[in-house]
Every structure is written in structure tokens, then in C-alpha cells.
Protein backbone atom coordinates (compact mmCIF):
# COMPACT_ATOMS: atom_id res chain seq x y z
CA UNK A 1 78.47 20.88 66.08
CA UNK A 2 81.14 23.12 66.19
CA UNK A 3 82.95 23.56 69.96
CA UNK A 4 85.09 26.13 70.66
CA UNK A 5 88.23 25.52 73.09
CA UNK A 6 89.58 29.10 74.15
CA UNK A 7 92.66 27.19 75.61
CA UNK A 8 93.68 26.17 72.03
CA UNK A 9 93.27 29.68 70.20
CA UNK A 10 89.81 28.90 68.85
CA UNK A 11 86.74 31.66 69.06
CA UNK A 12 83.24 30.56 68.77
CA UNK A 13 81.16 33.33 66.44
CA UNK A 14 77.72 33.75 67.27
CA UNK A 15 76.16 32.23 65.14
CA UNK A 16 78.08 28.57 65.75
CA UNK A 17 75.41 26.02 68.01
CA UNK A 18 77.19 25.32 70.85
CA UNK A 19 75.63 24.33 74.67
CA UNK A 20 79.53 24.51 75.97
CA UNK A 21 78.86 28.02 77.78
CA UNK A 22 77.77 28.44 81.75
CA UNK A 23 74.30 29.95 80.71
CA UNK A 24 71.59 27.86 77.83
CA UNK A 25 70.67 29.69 74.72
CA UNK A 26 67.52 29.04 75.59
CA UNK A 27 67.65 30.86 79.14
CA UNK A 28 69.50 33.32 76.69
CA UNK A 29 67.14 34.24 74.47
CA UNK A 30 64.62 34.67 76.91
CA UNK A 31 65.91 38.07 78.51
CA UNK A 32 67.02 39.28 74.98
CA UNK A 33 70.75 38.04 75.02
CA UNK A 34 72.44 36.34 72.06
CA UNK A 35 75.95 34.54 72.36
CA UNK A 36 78.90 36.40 71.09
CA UNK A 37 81.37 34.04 71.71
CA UNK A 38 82.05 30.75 74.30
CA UNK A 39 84.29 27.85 75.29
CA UNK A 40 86.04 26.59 77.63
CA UNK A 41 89.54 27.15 78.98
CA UNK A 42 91.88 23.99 80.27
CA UNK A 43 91.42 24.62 83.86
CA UNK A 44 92.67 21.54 86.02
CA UNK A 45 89.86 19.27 88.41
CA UNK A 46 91.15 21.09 91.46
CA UNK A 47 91.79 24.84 89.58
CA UNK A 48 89.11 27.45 89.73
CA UNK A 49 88.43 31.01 87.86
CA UNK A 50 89.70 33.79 90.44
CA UNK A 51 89.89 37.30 89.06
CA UNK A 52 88.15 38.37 85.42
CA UNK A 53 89.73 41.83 84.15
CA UNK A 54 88.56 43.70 81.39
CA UNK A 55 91.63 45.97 79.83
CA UNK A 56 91.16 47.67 76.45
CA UNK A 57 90.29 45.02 74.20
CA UNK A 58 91.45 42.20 75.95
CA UNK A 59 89.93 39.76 78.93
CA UNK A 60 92.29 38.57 81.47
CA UNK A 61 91.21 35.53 82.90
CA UNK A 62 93.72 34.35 86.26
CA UNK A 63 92.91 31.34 88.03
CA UNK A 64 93.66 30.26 92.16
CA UNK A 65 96.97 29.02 90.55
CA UNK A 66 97.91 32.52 88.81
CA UNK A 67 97.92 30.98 85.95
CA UNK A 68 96.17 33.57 83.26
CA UNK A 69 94.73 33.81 79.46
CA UNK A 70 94.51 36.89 77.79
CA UNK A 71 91.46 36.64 75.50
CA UNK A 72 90.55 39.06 72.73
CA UNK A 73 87.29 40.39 74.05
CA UNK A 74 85.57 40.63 70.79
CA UNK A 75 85.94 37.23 69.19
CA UNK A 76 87.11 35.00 72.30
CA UNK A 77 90.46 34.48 71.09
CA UNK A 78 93.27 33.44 73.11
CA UNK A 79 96.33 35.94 72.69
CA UNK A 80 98.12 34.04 75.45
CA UNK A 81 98.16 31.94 78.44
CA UNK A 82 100.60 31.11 81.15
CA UNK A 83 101.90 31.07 84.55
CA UNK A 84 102.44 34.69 85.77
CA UNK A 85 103.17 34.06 89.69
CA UNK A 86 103.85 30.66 91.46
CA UNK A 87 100.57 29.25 93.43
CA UNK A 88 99.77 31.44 96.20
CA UNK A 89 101.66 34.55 95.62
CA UNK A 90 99.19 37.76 95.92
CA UNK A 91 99.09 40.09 93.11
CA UNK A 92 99.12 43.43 93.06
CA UNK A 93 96.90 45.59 90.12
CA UNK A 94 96.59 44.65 86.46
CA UNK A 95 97.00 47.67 84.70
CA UNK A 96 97.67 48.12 81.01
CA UNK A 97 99.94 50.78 79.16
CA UNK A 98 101.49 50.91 75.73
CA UNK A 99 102.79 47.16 74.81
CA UNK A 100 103.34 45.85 79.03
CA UNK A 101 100.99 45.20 81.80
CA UNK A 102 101.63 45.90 84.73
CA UNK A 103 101.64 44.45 88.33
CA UNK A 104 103.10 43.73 92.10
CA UNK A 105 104.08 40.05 92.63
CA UNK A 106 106.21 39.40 96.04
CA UNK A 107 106.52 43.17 96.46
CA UNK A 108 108.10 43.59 93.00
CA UNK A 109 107.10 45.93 90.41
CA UNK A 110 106.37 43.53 87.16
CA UNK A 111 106.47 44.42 83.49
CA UNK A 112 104.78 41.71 81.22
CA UNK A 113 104.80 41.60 77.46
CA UNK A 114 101.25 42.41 76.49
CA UNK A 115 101.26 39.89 73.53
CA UNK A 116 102.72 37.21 75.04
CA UNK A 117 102.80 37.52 79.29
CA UNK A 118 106.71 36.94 79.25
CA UNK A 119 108.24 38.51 81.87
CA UNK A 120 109.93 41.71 80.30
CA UNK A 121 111.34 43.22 83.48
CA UNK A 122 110.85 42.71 87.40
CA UNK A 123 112.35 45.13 89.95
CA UNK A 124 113.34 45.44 92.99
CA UNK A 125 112.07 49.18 94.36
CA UNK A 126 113.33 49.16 97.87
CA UNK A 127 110.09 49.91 98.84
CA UNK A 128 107.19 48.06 100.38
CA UNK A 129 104.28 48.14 97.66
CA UNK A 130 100.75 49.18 98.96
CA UNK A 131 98.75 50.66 96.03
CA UNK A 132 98.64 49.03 92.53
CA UNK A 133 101.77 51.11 90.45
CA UNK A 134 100.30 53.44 87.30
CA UNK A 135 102.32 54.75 85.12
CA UNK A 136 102.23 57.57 82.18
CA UNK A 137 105.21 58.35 79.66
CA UNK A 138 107.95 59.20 82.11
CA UNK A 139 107.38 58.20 85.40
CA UNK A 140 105.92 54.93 87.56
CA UNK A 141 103.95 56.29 90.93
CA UNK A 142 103.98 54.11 93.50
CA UNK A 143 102.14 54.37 96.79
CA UNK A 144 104.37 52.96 99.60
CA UNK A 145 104.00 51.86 103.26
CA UNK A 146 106.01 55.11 104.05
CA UNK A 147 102.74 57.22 103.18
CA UNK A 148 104.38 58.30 99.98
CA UNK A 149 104.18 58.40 96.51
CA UNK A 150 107.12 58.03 94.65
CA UNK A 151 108.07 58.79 91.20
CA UNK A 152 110.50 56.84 89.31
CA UNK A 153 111.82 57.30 85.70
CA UNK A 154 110.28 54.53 83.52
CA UNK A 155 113.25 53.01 82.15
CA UNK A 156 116.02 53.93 84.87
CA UNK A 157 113.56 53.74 87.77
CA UNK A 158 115.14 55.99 89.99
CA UNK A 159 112.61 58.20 91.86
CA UNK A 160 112.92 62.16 90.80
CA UNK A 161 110.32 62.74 93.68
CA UNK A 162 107.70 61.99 96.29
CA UNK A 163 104.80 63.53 98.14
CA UNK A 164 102.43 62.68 100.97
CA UNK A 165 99.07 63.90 102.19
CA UNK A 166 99.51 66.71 104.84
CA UNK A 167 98.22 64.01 107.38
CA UNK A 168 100.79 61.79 106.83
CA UNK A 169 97.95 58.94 105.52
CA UNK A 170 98.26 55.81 103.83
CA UNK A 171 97.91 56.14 100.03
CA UNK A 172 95.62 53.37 98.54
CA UNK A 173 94.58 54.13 95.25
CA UNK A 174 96.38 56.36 92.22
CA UNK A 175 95.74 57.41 88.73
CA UNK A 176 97.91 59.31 86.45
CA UNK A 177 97.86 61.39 83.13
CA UNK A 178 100.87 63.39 81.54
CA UNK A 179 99.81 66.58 83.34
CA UNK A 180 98.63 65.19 86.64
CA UNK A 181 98.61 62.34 89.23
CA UNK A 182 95.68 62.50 91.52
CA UNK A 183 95.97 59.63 94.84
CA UNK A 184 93.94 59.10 97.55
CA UNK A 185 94.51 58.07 101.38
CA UNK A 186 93.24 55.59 104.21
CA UNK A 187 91.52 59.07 105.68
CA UNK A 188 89.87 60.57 103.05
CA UNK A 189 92.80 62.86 101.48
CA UNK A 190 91.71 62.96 97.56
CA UNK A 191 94.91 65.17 96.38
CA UNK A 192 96.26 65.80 92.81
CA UNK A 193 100.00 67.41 92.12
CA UNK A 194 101.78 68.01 89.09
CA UNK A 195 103.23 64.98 86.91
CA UNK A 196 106.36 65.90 86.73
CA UNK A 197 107.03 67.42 90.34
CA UNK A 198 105.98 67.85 94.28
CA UNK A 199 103.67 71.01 93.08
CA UNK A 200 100.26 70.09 94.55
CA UNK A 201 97.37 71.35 92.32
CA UNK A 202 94.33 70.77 94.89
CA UNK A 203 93.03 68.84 97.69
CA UNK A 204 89.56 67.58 98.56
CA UNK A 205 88.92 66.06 101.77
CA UNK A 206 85.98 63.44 102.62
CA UNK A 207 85.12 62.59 106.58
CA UNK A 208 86.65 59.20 106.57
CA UNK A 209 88.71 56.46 104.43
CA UNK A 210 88.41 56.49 100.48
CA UNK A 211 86.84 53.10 99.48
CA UNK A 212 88.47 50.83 96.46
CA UNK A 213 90.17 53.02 93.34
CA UNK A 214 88.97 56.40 92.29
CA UNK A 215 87.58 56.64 88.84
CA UNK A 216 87.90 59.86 87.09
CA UNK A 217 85.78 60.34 83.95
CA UNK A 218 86.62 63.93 82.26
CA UNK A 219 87.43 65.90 85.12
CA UNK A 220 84.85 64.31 87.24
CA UNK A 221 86.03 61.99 90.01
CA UNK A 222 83.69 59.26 91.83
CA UNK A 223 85.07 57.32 94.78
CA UNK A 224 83.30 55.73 97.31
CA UNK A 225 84.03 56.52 100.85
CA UNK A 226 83.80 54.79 104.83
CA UNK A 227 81.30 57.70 105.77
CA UNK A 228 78.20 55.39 103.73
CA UNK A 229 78.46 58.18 100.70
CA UNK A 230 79.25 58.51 97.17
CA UNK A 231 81.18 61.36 96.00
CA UNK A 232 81.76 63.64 92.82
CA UNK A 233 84.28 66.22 92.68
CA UNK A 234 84.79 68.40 89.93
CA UNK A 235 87.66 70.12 88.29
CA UNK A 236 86.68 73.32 87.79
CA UNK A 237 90.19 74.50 86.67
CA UNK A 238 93.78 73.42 87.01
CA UNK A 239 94.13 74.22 90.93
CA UNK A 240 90.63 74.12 92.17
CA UNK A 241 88.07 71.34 92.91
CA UNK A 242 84.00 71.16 93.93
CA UNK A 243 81.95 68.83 95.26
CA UNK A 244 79.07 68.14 92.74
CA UNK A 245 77.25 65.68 94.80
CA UNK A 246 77.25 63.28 97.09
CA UNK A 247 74.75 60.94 98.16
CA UNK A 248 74.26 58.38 101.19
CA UNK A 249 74.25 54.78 100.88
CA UNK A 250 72.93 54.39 104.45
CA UNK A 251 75.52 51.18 104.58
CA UNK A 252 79.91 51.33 105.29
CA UNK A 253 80.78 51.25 101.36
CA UNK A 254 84.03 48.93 100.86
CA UNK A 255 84.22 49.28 97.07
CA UNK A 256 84.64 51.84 94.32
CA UNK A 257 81.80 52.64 92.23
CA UNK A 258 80.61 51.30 88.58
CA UNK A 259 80.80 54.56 86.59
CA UNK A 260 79.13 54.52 83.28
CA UNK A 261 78.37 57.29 80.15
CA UNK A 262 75.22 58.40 82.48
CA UNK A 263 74.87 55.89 85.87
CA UNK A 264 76.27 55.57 88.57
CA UNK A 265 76.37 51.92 90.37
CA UNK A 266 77.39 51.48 93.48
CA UNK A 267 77.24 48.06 96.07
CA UNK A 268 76.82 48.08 99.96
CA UNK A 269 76.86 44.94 101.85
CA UNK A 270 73.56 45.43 103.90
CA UNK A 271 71.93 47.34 100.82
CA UNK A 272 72.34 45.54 97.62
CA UNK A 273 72.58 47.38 94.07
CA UNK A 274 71.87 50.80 93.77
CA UNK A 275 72.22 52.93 90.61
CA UNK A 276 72.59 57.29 90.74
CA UNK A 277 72.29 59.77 87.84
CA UNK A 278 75.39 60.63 87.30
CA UNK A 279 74.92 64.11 86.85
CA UNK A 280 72.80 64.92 89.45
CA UNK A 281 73.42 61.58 92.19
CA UNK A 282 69.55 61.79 92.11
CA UNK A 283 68.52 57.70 93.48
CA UNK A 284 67.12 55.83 90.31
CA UNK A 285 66.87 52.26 92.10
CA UNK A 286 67.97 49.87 94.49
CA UNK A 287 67.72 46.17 94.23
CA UNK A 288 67.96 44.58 97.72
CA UNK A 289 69.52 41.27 96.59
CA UNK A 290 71.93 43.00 93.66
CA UNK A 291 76.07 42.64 93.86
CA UNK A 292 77.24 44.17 90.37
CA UNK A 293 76.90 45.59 87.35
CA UNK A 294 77.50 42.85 84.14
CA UNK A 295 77.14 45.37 81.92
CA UNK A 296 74.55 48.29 80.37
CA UNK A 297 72.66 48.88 77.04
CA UNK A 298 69.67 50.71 76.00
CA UNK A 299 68.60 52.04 79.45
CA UNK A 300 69.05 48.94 81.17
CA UNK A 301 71.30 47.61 83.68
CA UNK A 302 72.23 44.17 83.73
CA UNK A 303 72.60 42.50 87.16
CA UNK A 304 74.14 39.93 88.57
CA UNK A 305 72.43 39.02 92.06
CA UNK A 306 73.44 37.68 95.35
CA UNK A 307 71.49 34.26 94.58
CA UNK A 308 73.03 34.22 90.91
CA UNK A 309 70.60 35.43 88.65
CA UNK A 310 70.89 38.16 85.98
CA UNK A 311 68.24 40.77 86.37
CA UNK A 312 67.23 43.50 84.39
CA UNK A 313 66.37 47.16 85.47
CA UNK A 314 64.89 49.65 83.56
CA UNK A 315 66.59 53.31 84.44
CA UNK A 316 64.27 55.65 83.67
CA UNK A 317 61.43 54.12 85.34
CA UNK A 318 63.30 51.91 88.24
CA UNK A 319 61.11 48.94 87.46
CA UNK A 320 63.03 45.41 87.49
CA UNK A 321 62.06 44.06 84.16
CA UNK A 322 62.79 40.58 83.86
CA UNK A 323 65.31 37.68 85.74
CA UNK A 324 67.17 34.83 84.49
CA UNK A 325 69.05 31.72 86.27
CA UNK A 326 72.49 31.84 86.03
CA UNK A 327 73.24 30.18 88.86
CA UNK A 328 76.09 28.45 87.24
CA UNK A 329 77.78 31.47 86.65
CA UNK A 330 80.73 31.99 89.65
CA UNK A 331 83.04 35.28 88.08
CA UNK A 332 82.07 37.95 86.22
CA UNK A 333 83.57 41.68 84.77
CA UNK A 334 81.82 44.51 85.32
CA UNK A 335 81.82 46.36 81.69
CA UNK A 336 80.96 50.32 82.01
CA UNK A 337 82.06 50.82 78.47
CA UNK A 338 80.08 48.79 76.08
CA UNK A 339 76.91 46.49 76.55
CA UNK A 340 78.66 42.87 76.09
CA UNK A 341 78.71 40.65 79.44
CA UNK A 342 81.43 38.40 80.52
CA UNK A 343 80.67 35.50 82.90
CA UNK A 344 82.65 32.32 84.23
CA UNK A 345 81.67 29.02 85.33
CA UNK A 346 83.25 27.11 87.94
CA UNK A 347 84.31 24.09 84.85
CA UNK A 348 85.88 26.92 83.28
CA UNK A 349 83.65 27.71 80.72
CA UNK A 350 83.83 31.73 79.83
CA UNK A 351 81.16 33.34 77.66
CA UNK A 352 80.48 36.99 76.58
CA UNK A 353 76.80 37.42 75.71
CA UNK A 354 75.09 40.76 74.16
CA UNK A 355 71.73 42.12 74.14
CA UNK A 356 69.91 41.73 70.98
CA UNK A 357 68.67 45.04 69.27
């Protein structure tokens, strides 16, 4: 029997037999799931999975320790592993651009190889870090405790400019292209200026505090908000915004929405799961005991539950089709883009299964 031990570089195809994953082939097989790859990573006794990120086409995997493996998401391979952050120490985003990822640890604005997670630069901004930094080709934008963005030159990082919300409110969430940054506040300030300079382009305000990050897909932009909706606002050109819909969770929303090719997912404490058409925010269904998204194929959603099982829901008619333990399964990613599901089991043991067709 062939096992395969992500800690030592080793993927396990599909088609190896192995039982070292957090969920049986045979529980598997019986919602229509086949193993991609599995194995286990070299966690210690007292070490536990913390935080799964999918970036691109890699799988960060950072334990309570901060100690991390970057897998290759399609075969299970490990790229690297090491100690990012001494035990304890918060961190700050995980974002990905060109060949560094990118992150806040101790108030410091990191730069890690992507290949290898060796420190390539760590700086000291002066400024007290409150929204993970993004970046595009010139500048880094980061949203400080002064209730500014600032803009610094990439390489030099000195800042060519900052703005703020006309209220003066905390910024907690950014994103950034070559032609725009758009950021969003503690009061519901969703404003986008130029790249390159204080020029704002438009505003859109919601009643109360933005909830999690902003996700912008085209020139669409879904956020969750403290007023129990969902929103999307359009671009409708370069200096003007709509609202296309928004629709009531009937629950205080403390997280950003799951926004796929044509769904919308979105979790409130008191309300479970419930999934949106994207186009129209039109309800499709809502399962009570639902936390997240795993992933979506074919018209289905894949969900992991609050008493860890995977159920699945059919979209077009709302009916819950079938359920499956995984109660052994502790961390997950939520994957918008494509229909393979990560999971994570408390001995360590990280598997990415796919729906058969």
C-alpha cells in the first residue's frame, strides 16, 4: 500500500489505496467524491491545523505554531514548509503577487519567497497595521490606525500618498488593480480612487460597518455588511457606481461572502448557510445547520455543517440531496473557483477530494 507523507514532498494520485485521509473512501464514494490526493503532514502531539488558504495554485497550510506548508493544490505536493512567525505572534493577510507573499507579523509588512517561505524582506512602516497590505506593480496600500490608506513605492517604500473616507472611518478591507484601489471602512464607506493618486473615482455608502473583505468579480462588488444584508454594487463606468441588489439575511453578518461563477453564499450565526443568485440576489436556499461553502460543481454546493457533515444542495431546485460524516474533519478552504474540496483533520491529515463526473 502506497502512503503518502506531504511533509516529505510525496503526493498521493488518485488512484493509489490509501485509508491515511480524515474522510473513508467508502463514506467517499457514497456522495459521489473520489480522492485526488492525501497524506499527512508532521504536525507535533500538541500542534494543531489553524488557518487553510487557497492562493493560485497553491494550499497554505499554518498551524497554532505558525509553522506553514505550501502544497501544490493539484497533486498534494509540498513546495515548502517552515516556521514563518514565532508561536503566538498574530498574522496579518496571506496574499499572493508575482514570486512573494505577503503578510503583517508584529506590525511589520513581510515579503516571503513564494518558492521557498524565506524571508525576502520585512519592514518597518511607521505605521500601525490594521487591514491586510495588497499590492499591484508600483505601490503597497496599507490601511492604518490613522483612518488612512497609504501608498508606498514597492521597492523604496516611501508613501507618494494617502486618502481617507470623508468620515474619517477605520479602513478594514482593500483590493487593488493597476487602475484602481477600492477600500472599505468600519461604517460602511465602500470608496475607490485612482492607483496612482488621491483622485477619488466613486463612493457607495451602506447603513452600517462593512463585514470581512470585499470581493469584486468584474466590476461587480459583494460585501457583506452589520445592517443583516448582502450587497452588489456595480460599476457602471469609471466614476459612477449602482446598487444591483441587496438582500436581508435577517441575522448581524460578521463575514464576507462566498462568491462563485453564478452563487452567492453567505453565513449568519443565528441562520446557517444560505446561497443567492448572483445576478439577481433572488434566495435559492438556506440550510439551518450550514457554516461554509467546501466547494461547487455541477449545480451543487458542497457543505460543510455545524455538526461536521458534508451536505449536498441542489441549486436549481433548493432540495438538500444527500449528507455524509465527516466529523473528523476540523479545517477546511472554501474553493469558489473550481469543484475540488480541501479538508484537515485534527492528526494532520489533509485531503482534497473531487466530485466524480
Amino acid at each position: 500500500m502506497l502512503v503518502g507523507l506531504l511533509g516529505s514532498g510525496i503526493g498521493v494520485g488518485a488512484a493509489e489505496d490509501t485509508s491515511h485521509g480524515p474522510v473513508s473512501r467508502d463514506l467517499l464514494r457514497h456522495v459521489g467524491l473520489t480522492v485526488v490526493w492525501q497524506g499527512t503532514l508532521p504536525v507535533k502531539p500538541s500542534e494543531r491545523i489553524n488557518v487553510m488558504t487557497l492562493l493560485d495554485n497553491r494550499l497554505y497550510v499554518r498551524s497554532d505554531r505558525n509553522y506553514v506548508w505550501s502544497l501544490d493544490r493539484n497533486d498534494g505536493n509540498v513546495v515548502f514548509s517552515r516556521a514563518v512567525a514565532p508561536r503566538g505572534f498574530p498574522i496579518l493577510g496571506w496574499t499572493a503577487y508575482g514570486d512573494r507573499l505577503i503578510c503583517v507579523i508584529d506590525n511589520q509588512l513581510v515579503q516571503l519567497d513564494i518558492d521557498t517561505g524565506l524571508e525576502r524582506r520585512v519592514s518597518d512602516l511607521g505605521l500601525s497595521i490594521m487591514a491586510p497590505p495588497i499590492r499591484n506593480s508600483s505601490f503597497f496600500y496599507i490601511g492604518a490606525a490613522d483612518r488612512r490608506l497609504h501608498a508606498l513605492r514597492t521597492e523604496a517604500l516611501v508613501q507618494v500618498f494617502e486618502v481617507a473616507a470623508g468620515n474619517q472611518s477605520l479602513i478594514t478591507t482593500v483590493l487593488a488593480d493597476d487602475q484602481m484601489v477600492v477600500f472599505g471602512t468600519d461604517e460602511g464607506n465602500l470608496v475607490a480612487v485612482a492607483a496612482d493618486g488621491p483622485r477619488k473615482l466613486w463612493e457607495f455608502k451602506a447603513v452600517e460597518a462593512i463585514s470581512g473583505p470585499v470581493v469584486r468579480d468584474g466590476d461587480s462588488f459583494f460585501f457583506a455588511n452589520k445592517d443583516t444584508n448582502v450587497y452588489r454594487v456595480d460599476m457602471v463606468e469609471p466614476y459612477s457606481v449602482v446598487l444591483a441588489w441587496k438582500q436581508q439575511m435577517e441575522a448581524v453578518l460578521d463575514r464576507s461572502p462566498r462568491v462563485t461563477a453564478d452563487v452567492i453564499y453567505q453565513y449568519a450565526f443565528s441562520r446557517g448557510l444560505t446561497a443567492m443568485n448572483k445576478q439577481t440576489g433572488r434566495l435559492l436556499w438556506a440550510l439551518p445547520d450550514g457554516v461554509d461553502l467546501l466547494a461547487q460543481a455541477g449545480g451543487k454546493a458542497y457543505v460543510i455543517t455545524r455538526n461536521r457533515t458534508m451536505t449536498i444542495m441542489d441549486n436549481a431546485t433548493g432540495r438538500k440531496l444527500s449528507s455524509v460524516n465527516f466529523a473528523p474533519v476540523v479545517n477546511h478552504v472554501a474553493n469558489t473557483v473550481d469543484a475540488k474540496i480541501y479538508v484537515a483533520d485534527t492528526q494532520g491529515r489533509v485531503a482534497c477530494f473531487v466530485p466524480v463526473r
